[in-house]
Protein backbone atom coordinates (compact mmCIF):
# COMPACT_ATOMS: atom_id res chain seq x y z
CA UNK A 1 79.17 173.43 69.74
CA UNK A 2 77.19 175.92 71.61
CA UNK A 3 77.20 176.07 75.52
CA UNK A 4 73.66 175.74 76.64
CA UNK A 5 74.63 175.18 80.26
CA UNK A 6 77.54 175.68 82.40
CA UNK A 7 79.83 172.68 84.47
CA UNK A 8 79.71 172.62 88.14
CA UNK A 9 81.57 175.27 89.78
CA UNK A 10 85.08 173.74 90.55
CA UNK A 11 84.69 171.41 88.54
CA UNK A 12 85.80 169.86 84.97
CA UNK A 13 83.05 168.34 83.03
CA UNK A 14 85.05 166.15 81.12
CA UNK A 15 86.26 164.74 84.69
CA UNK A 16 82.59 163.69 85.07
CA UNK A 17 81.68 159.63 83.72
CA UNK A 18 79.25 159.21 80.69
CA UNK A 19 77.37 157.28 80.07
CA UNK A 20 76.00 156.29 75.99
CA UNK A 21 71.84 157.38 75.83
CA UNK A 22 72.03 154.54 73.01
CA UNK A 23 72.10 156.43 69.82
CA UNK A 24 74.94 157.50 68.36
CA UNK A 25 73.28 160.63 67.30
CA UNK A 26 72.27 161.78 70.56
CA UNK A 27 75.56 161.24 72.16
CA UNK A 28 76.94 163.38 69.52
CA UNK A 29 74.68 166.11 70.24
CA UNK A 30 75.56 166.03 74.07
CA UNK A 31 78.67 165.74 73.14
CA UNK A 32 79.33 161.95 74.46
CA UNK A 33 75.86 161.62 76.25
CA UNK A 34 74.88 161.51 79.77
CA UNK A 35 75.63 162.37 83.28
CA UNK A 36 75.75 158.92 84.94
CA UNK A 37 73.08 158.72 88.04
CA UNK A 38 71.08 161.51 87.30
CA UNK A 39 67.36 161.98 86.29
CA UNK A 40 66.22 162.75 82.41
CA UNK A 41 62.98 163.59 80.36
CA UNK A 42 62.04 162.48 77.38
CA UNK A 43 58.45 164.05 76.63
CA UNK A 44 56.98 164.78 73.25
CA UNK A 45 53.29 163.16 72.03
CA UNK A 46 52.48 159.70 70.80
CA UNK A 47 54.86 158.68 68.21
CA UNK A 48 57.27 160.49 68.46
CA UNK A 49 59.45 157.15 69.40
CA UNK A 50 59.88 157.89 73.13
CA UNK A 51 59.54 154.49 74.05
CA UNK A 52 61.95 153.71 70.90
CA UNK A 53 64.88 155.55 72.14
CA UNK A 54 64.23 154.32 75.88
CA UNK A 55 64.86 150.58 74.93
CA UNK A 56 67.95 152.06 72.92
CA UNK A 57 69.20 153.50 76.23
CA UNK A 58 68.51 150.32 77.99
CA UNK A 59 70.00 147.63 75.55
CA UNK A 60 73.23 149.37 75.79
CA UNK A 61 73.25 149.12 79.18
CA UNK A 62 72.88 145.61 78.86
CA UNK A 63 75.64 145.47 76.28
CA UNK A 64 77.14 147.11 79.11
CA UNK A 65 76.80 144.00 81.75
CA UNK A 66 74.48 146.49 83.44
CA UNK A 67 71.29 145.69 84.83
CA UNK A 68 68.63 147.64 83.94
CA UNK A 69 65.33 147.84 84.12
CA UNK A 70 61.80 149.29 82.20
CA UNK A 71 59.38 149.94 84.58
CA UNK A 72 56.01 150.48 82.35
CA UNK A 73 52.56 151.82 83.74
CA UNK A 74 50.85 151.88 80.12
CA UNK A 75 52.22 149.38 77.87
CA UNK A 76 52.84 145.12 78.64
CA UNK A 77 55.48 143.10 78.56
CA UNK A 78 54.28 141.58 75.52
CA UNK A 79 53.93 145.05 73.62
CA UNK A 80 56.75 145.77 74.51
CA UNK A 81 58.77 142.54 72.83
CA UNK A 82 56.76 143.28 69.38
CA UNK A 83 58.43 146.72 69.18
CA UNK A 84 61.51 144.67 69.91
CA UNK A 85 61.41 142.16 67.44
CA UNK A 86 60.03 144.64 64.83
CA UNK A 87 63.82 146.48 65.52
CA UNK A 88 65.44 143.35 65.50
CA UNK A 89 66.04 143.55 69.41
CA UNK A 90 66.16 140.97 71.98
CA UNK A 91 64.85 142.03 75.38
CA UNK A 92 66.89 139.56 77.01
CA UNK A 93 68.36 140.97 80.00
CA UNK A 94 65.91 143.77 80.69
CA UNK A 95 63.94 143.13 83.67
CA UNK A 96 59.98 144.45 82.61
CA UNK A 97 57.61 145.65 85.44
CA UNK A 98 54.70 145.84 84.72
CA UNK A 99 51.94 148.05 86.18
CA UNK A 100 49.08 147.78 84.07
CA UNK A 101 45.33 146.78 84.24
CA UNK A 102 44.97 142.61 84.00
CA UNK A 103 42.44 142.92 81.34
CA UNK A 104 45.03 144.29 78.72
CA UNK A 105 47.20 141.45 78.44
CA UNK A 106 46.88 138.88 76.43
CA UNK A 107 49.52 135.80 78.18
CA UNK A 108 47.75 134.52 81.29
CA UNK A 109 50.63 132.60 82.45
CA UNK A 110 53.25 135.40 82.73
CA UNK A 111 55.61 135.39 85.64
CA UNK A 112 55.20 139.04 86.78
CA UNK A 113 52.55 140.01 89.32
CA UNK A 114 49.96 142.63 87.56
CA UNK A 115 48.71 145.62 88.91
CA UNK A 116 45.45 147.86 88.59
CA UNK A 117 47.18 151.66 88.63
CA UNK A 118 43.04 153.23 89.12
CA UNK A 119 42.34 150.78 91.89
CA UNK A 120 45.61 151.94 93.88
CA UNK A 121 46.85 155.07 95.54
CA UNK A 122 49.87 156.89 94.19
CA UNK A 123 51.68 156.14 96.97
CA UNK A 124 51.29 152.80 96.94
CA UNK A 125 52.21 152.64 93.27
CA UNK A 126 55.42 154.47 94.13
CA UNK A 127 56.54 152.27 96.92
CA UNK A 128 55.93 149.66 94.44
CA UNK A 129 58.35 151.00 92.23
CA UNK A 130 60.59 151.37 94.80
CA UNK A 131 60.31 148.39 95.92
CA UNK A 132 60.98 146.76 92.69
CA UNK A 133 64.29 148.84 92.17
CA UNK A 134 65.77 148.29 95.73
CA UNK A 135 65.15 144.41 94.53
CA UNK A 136 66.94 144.60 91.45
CA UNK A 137 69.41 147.25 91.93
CA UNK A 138 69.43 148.52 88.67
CA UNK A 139 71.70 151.04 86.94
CA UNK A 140 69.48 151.99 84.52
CA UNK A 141 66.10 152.56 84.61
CA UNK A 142 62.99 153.65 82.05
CA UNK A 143 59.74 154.81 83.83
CA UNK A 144 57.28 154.79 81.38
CA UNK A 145 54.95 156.95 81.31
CA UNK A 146 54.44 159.97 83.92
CA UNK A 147 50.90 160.60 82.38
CA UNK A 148 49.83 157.71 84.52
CA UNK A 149 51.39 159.11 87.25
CA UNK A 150 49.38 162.18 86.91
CA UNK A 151 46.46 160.52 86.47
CA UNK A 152 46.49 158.86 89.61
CA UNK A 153 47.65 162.15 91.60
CA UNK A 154 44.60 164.10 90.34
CA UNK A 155 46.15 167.50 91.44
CA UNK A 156 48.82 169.13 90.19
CA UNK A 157 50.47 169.68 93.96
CA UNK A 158 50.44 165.71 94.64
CA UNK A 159 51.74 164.63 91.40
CA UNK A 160 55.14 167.39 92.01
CA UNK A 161 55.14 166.05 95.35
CA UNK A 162 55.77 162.08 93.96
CA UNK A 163 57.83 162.96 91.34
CA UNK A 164 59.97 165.05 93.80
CA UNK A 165 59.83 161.27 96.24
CA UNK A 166 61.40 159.62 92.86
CA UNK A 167 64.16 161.73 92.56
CA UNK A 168 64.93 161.51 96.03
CA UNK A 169 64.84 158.33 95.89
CA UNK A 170 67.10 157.66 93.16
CA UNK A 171 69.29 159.94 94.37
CA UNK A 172 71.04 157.99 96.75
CA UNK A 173 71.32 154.73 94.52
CA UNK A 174 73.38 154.74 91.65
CA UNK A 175 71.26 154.83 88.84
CA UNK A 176 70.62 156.81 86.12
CA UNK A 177 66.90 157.24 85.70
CA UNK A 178 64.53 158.66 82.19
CA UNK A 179 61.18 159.49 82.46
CA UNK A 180 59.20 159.19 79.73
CA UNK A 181 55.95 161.88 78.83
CA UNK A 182 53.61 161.69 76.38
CA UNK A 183 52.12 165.44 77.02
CA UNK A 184 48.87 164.33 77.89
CA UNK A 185 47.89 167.44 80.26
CA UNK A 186 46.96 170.71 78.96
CA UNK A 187 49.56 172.75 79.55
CA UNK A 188 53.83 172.59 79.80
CA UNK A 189 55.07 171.22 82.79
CA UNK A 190 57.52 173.26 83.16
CA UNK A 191 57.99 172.16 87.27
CA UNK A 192 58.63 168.56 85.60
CA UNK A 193 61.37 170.69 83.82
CA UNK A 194 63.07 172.09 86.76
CA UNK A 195 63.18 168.53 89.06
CA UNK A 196 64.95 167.10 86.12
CA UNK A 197 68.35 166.66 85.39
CA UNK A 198 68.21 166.80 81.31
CA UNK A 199 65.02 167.39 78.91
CA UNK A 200 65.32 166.12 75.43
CA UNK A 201 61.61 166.76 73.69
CA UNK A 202 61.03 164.67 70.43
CA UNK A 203 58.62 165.77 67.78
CA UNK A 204 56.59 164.85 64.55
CA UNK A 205 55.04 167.42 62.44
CA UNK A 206 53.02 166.65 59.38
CA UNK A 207 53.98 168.43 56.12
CA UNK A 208 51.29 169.15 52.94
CA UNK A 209 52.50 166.29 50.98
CA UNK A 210 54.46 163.58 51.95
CA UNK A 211 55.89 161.51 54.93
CA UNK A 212 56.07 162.86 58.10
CA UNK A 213 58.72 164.10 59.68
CA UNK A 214 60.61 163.93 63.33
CA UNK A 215 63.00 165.78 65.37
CA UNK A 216 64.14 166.70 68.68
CA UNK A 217 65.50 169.34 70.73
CA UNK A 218 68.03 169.47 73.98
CA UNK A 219 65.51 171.57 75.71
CA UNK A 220 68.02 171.65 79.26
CA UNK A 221 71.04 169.63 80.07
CA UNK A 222 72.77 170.71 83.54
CA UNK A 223 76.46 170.98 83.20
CA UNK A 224 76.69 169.30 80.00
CA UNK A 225 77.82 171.31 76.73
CA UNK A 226 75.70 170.19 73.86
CA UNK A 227 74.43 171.31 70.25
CA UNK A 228 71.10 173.51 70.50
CA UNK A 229 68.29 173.79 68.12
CA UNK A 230 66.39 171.11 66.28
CA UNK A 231 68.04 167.95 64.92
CA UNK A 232 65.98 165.70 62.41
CA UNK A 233 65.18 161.99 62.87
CA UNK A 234 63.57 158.90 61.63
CA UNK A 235 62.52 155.96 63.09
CA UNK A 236 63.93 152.71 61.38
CA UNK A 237 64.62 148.90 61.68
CA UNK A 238 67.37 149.30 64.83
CA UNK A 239 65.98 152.27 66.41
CA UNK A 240 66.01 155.99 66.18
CA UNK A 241 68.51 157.50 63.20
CA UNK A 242 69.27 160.97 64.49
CA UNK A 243 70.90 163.40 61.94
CA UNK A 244 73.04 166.54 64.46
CA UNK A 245 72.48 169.60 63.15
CA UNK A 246 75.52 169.96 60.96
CA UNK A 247 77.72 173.20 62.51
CA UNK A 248 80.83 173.97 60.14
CA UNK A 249 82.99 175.39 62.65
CA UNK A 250 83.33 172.21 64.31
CA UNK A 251 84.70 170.69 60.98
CA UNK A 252 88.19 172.30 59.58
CA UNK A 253 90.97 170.26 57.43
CA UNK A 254 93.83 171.64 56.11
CA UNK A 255 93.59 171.42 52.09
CA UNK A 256 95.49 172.83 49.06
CA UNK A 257 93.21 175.57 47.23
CA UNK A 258 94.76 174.30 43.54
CA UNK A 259 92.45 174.60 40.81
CA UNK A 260 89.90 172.15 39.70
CA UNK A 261 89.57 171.68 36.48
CA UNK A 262 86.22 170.58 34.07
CA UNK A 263 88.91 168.46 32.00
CA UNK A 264 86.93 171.06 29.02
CA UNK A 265 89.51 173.97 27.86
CA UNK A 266 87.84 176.12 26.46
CA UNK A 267 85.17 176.00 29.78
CA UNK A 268 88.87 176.55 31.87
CA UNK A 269 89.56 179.27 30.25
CA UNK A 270 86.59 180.79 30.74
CA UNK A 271 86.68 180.46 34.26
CA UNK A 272 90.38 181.62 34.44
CA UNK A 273 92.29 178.37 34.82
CA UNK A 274 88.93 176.04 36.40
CA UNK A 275 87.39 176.29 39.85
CA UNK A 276 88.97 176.26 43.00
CA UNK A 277 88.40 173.35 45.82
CA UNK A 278 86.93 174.71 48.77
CA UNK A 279 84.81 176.73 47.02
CA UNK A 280 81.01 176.12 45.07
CA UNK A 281 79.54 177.20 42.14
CA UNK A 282 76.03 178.03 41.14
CA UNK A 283 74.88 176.99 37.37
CA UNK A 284 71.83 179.17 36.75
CA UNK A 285 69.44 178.59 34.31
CA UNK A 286 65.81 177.69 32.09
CA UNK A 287 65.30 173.97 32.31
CA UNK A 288 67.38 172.04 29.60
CA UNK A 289 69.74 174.44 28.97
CA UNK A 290 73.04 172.39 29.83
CA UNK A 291 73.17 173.18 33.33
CA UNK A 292 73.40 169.40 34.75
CA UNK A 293 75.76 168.74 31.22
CA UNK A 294 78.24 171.46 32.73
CA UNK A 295 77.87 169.72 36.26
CA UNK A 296 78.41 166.18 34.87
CA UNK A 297 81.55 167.55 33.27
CA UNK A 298 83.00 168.60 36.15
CA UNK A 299 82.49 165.09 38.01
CA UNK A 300 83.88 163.25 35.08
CA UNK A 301 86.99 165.04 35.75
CA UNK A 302 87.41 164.43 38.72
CA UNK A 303 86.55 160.63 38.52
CA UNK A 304 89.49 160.85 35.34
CA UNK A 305 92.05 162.10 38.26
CA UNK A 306 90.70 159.07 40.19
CA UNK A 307 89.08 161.38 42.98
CA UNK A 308 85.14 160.72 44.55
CA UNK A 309 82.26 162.60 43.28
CA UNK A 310 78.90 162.25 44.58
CA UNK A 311 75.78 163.19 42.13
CA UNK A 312 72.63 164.01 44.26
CA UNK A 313 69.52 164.44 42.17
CA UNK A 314 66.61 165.99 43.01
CA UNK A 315 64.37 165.88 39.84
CA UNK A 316 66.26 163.26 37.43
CA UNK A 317 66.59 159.64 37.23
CA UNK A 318 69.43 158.11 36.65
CA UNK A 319 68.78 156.54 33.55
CA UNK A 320 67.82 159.84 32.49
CA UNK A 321 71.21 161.34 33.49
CA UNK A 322 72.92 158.22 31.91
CA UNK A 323 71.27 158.83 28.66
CA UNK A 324 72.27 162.44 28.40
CA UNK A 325 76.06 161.43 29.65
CA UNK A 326 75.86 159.09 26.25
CA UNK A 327 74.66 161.12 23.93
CA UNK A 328 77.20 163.91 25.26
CA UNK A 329 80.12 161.25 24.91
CA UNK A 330 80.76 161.52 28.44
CA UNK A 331 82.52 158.19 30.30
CA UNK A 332 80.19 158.35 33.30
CA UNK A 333 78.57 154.48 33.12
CA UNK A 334 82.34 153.71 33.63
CA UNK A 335 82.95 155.55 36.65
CA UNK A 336 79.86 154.55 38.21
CA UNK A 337 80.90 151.33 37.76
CA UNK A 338 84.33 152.17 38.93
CA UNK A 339 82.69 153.57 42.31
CA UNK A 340 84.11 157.05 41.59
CA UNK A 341 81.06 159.05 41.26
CA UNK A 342 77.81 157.79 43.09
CA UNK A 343 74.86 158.74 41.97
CA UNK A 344 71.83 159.55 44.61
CA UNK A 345 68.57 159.99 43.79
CA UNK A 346 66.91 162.11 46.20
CA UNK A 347 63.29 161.96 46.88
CA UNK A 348 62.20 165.26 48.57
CA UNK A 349 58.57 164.16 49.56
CA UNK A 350 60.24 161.19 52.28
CA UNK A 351 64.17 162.70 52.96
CA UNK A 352 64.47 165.36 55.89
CA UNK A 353 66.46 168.16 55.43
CA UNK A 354 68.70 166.93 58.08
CA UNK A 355 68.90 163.65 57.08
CA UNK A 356 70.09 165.18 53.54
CA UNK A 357 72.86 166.78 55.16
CA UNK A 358 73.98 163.96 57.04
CA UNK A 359 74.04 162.14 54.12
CA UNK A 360 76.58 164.79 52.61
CA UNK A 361 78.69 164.61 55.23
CA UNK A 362 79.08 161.39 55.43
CA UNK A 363 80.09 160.77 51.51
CA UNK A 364 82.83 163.51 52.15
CA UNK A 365 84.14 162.16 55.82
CA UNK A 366 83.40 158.20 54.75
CA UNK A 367 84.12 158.43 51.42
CA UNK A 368 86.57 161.40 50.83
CA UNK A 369 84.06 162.60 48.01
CA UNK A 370 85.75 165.88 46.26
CA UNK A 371 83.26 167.24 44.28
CA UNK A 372 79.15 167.51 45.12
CA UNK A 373 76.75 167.95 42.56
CA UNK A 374 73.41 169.39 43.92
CA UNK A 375 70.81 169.29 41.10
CA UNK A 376 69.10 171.00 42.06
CA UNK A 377 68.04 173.92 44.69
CA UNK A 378 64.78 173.87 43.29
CA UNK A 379 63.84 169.93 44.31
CA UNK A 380 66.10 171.02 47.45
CA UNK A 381 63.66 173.72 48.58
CA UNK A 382 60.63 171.56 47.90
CA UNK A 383 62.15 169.54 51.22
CA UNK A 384 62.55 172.83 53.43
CA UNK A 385 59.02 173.68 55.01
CA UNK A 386 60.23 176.99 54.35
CA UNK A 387 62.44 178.97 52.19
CA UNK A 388 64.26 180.82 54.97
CA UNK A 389 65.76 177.69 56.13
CA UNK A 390 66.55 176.44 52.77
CA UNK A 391 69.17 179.61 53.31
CA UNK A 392 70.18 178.95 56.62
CA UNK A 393 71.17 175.62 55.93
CA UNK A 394 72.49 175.61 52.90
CA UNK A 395 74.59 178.26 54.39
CA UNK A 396 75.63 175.92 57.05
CA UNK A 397 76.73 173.21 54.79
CA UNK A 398 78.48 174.95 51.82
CA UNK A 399 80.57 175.91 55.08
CA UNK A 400 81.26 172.64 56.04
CA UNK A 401 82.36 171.96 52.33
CA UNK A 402 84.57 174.97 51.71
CA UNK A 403 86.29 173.71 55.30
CA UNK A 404 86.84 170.55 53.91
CA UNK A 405 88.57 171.48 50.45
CA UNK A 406 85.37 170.62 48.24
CA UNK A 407 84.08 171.61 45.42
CA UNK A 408 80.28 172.05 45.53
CA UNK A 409 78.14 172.49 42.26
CA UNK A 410 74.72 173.83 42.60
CA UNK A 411 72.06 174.01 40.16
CA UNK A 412 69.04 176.67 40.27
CA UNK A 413 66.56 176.43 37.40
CA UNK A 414 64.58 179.55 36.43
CA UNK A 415 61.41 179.94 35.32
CA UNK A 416 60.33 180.73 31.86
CA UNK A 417 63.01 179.36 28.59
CA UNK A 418 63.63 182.07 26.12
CA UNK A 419 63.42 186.12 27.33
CA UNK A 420 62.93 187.56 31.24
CA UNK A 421 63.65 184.63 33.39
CA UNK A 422 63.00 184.35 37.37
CA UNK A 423 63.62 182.13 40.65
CA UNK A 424 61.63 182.26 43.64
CA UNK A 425 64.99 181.57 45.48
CA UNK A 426 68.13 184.15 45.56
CA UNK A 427 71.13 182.30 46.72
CA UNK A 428 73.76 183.99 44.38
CA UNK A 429 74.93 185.85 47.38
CA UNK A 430 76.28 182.61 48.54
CA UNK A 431 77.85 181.34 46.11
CA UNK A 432 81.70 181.95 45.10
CA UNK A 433 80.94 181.56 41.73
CA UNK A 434 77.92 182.04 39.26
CA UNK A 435 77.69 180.95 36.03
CA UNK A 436 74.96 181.78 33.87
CA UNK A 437 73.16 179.84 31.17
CA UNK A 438 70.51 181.06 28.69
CA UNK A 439 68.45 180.31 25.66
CA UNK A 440 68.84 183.12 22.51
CA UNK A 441 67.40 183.12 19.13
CA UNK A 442 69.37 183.74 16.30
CA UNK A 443 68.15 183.59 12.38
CA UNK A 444 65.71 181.72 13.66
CA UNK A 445 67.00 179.06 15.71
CA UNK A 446 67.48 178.67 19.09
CA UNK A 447 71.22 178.89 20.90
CA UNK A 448 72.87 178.46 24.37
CA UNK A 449 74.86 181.22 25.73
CA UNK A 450 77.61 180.27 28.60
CA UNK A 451 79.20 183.16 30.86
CA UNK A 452 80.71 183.56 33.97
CA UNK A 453 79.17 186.73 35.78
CA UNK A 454 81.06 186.05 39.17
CA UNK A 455 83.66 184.42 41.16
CA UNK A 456 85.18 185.79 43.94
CA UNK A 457 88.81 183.48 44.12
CA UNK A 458 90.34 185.19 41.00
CA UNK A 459 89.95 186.20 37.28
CA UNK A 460 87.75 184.52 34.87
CA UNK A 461 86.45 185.59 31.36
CA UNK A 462 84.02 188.62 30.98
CA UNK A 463 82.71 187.76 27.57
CA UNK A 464 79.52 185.80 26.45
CA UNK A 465 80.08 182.21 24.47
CA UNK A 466 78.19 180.31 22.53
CA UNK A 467 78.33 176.98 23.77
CA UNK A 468 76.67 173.41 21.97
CA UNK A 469 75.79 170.29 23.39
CA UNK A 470 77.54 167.69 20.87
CA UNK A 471 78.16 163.89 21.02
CA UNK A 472 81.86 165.02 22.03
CA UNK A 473 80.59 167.05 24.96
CA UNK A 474 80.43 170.44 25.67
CA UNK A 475 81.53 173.10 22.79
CA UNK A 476 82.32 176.65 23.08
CA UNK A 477 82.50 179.13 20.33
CA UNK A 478 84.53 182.27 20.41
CA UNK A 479 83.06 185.27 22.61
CA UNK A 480 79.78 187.07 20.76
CA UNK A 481 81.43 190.56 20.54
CA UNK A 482 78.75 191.87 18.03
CA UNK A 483 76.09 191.30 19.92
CA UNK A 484 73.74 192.95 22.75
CA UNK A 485 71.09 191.49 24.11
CA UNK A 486 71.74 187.99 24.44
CA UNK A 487 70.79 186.98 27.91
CA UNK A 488 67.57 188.87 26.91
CA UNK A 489 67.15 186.20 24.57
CA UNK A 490 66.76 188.13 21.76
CA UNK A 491 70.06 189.44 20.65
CA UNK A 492 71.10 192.11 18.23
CA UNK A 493 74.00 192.60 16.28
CA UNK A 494 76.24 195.13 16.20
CA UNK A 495 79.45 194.70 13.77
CA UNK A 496 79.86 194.98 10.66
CA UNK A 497 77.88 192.86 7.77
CA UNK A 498 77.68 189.27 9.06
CA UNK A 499 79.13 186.45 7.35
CA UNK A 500 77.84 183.38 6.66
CA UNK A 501 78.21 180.72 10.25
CA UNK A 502 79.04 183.10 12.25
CA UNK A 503 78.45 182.44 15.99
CA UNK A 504 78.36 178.59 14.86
């Protein structure tokens, strides 16, 4: 976890109470949330789920036996209880004051006295606030929104000046306080910054195709340690769903590095005894060359030794994948069924990046999942609004794998089939192992070629195989000595006169 801002001179900040912000996510990335009796910021545009989060911070506090209270200058009471119910909330227990225009609401009989905010000073709105708060003594409190504050100061000077009175003023009661701010003026406040205690901004950017997507960033947090950088988020039935930025040094367990083996020996062999856990391994190939076959293998294996593998597609269904797992002969309707190997299909159009990695983490931590099957990079990327970042991360979380003994498969198709192949992504360079698989053409039909052309954790085969796709799995053949020029896809041989079925 990075330190983004230092603890009180003489003081330790773990001495200090905190208090939950309401999402489990967020108190992760402050590292057990907030300093109790301080003022916070939540600012980012309309929906972005400001006022989401704020009734998340507020309904714990009533879990709590707190009282709280959600003081509201732009939305009623009765707005207020739809986004409730729509969560599946009850907003029993929150005291609602309300300072918005009569004509806006809808329930004439409502309890709470109604105020026009552009027929009163900001002063007087203020010491109504104030007033309200010294009645209810509150130890939580929502003020929502500051744009109506600024509104009604009309100069930049005033509008400092009472937001400067609010701090004071909740500065000698014990309360902790978040201001919410929709962004509304022209510029960054960045004096709204400084007055308060924490700044959390929430975002939503629009991509080419697809759904939206949020996050947020820990802009300033004094004397708290928390995780910097942009975190991913979605807004679902029961609030906000924020994914932490996944940092692998924060994860380490002790693990044997034995090997892992494809439960295929000839494939073993080739790789010089199997694969090791804590490492990953990038299958490399044309579309429908075997590369997902190989990858299936692997998890079959490991579902056979009664471990947890977790199949994430990006491009296949899984009655596609099911079909090709029967015609290969391969048991994995059984382990499905079993619950050893969970199969995922990812949809890269509505799934954050961050919310993909979350969802890795979690089968490995919840689910002790030993082998992940990523297939593949390219559907991956198609998720990533840009390709460095695609690196970054997947730097990140092949980290957090290798630290947690698993074994990661990774599949990269290439452009073209048979000849000169090519990727718009190079992430060999991460990868402990590579193997690659290609299409040659041999008295005129076409073959698959199998070879291992890295792998940093020990020895492994040089040579080029022949390998078939049969209904008892995966076959290799003997290594092509005779020949050149396979992996250009059109080889040439080189031995002496060939006999008949040879490189069958």
């Amino acid at each position: 976890m990075t330190v983004q801002s230092a603890a009180a001179p003489g003081g330790d900040p773990k001495d200090l109470p905190r208090i939950s912000t309401g999402s489990d996510g967020l108190d992760d990335i402050l590292g057990g949330g907030l300093d109790a009796n301080r003022m916070y910021l939540y600012e980012g545009r309309p929906g972005t789920g400001k006022t989401t989060i704020a009734l998340q911070f507020l309904l714990r506090g009533v879990r709590d036996g707190e009282r709280v209270l959600y003081i509201s200058l732009s939305e009623t009471k009765r707005e207020l209880t739809v986004v409730a119910q729509r969560h599946g909330w009850s907003l029993d227990g929150v005291d609602i004051f309300e300072l918005v225009p009569p004509e806006t609401t809808l329930d004439p009989e409502r309890e709470l006295t109604v105020f026009h905010p552009a027929e009163m000073e900001l002063s007087e709105t203020t010491g109504l606030i104030f007033k309200e708060v010294e009645r209810i003594n509150p130890t939580r409190v929502v003020l929502d929104s500051l744009s109506e504050l600024r509104l009604l100061a009309q100069n930049p000077l005033r509008y400092r000046r009472q937001v400067l009175a609010l701090k004071h003023f909740f500065t000698n009661r014990n309360c902790t306080v978040v201001l919410l701010d929709d962004l509304s003026s022209s510029q960054d406040d960045l004096q709204l910054h400084s007055i308060a205690h924490g700044v959390v901004m929430l975002e939503q950017l629009a991509i080419d195709y697809g759904a939206e997507r949020r996050r947020l960033r820990v802009i300033k947090m004094r004397g708290i340690r928390f995780r910097g950088g942009y975190h991913d988020f979605t807004i679902e039935t029961g609030g906000l769903r924020i994914f932490p930025r996944l940092v692998a040094a924060e994860h380490h367990k002790a693990f044997l590095g034995e090997f892992t083996r494809s439960g295929n020996a000839e494939l073993d062999q080739l790789l010089g005894g199997g694969l090791e856990r804590g490492t990953n391994a990038l299958l490399i190939g044309a579309a429908g060359v075997g590369k997902s076959s190989v990858a299936l293998t692997f998890a079959i294996a490991a579902a056979a030794r009664g471990e947890h593998a977790v199949f994430f597609a990006f491009d296949e269904g899984r009655g596609t994948v099911e079909a090709r797992a029967r015609t290969l002969g391969l048991a994995l309707e059984e382990h499905l069924d079993a619950g050893l190997i969970r199969f995922q299909q990812i949809d890269p159009a509505e799934l954050s990046p961050g919310e993909f990695a979350a969802n890795v983490r979690r089968s490995v931590e919840r689910d002790n999942a030993r082998v992940i099957v990523i297939d593949s990079l390219n559907g991956y990327l198609n998720a990533m609004p840009d390709e460095r970042f695609l690196i970054l991360q997947m730097h990140e979380l092949l980290s957090f794998l290798a630290q947690q003994g698993v074994l990661t498969i990774l599949i990269l198709a290439q452009h073209g089939l048979v000849g000169p192949t090519d990727t718009n992504l190079d992430i060999s360079y991460l990868s402990d192992a590579v193997l690659m698989l290609r299409y040659f053409e041999l008295g005129g039909t076409v073959r698959r070629a199998l070879s291992v052309v890295k792998k940093r954790s020990g020895n492994h085969e040089h040579t080029i195989r022949e390998f078939r796709l049969t209904s008892a799995g995966i076959k290799l053949g003997p290594p092509l000595r005779d020949f050149s020029g396979i992996f250009s896809g059109t080889p040439h041989y080189t031995g002496p006169a060939m006999a008949e079925g040879t490189a069958e």
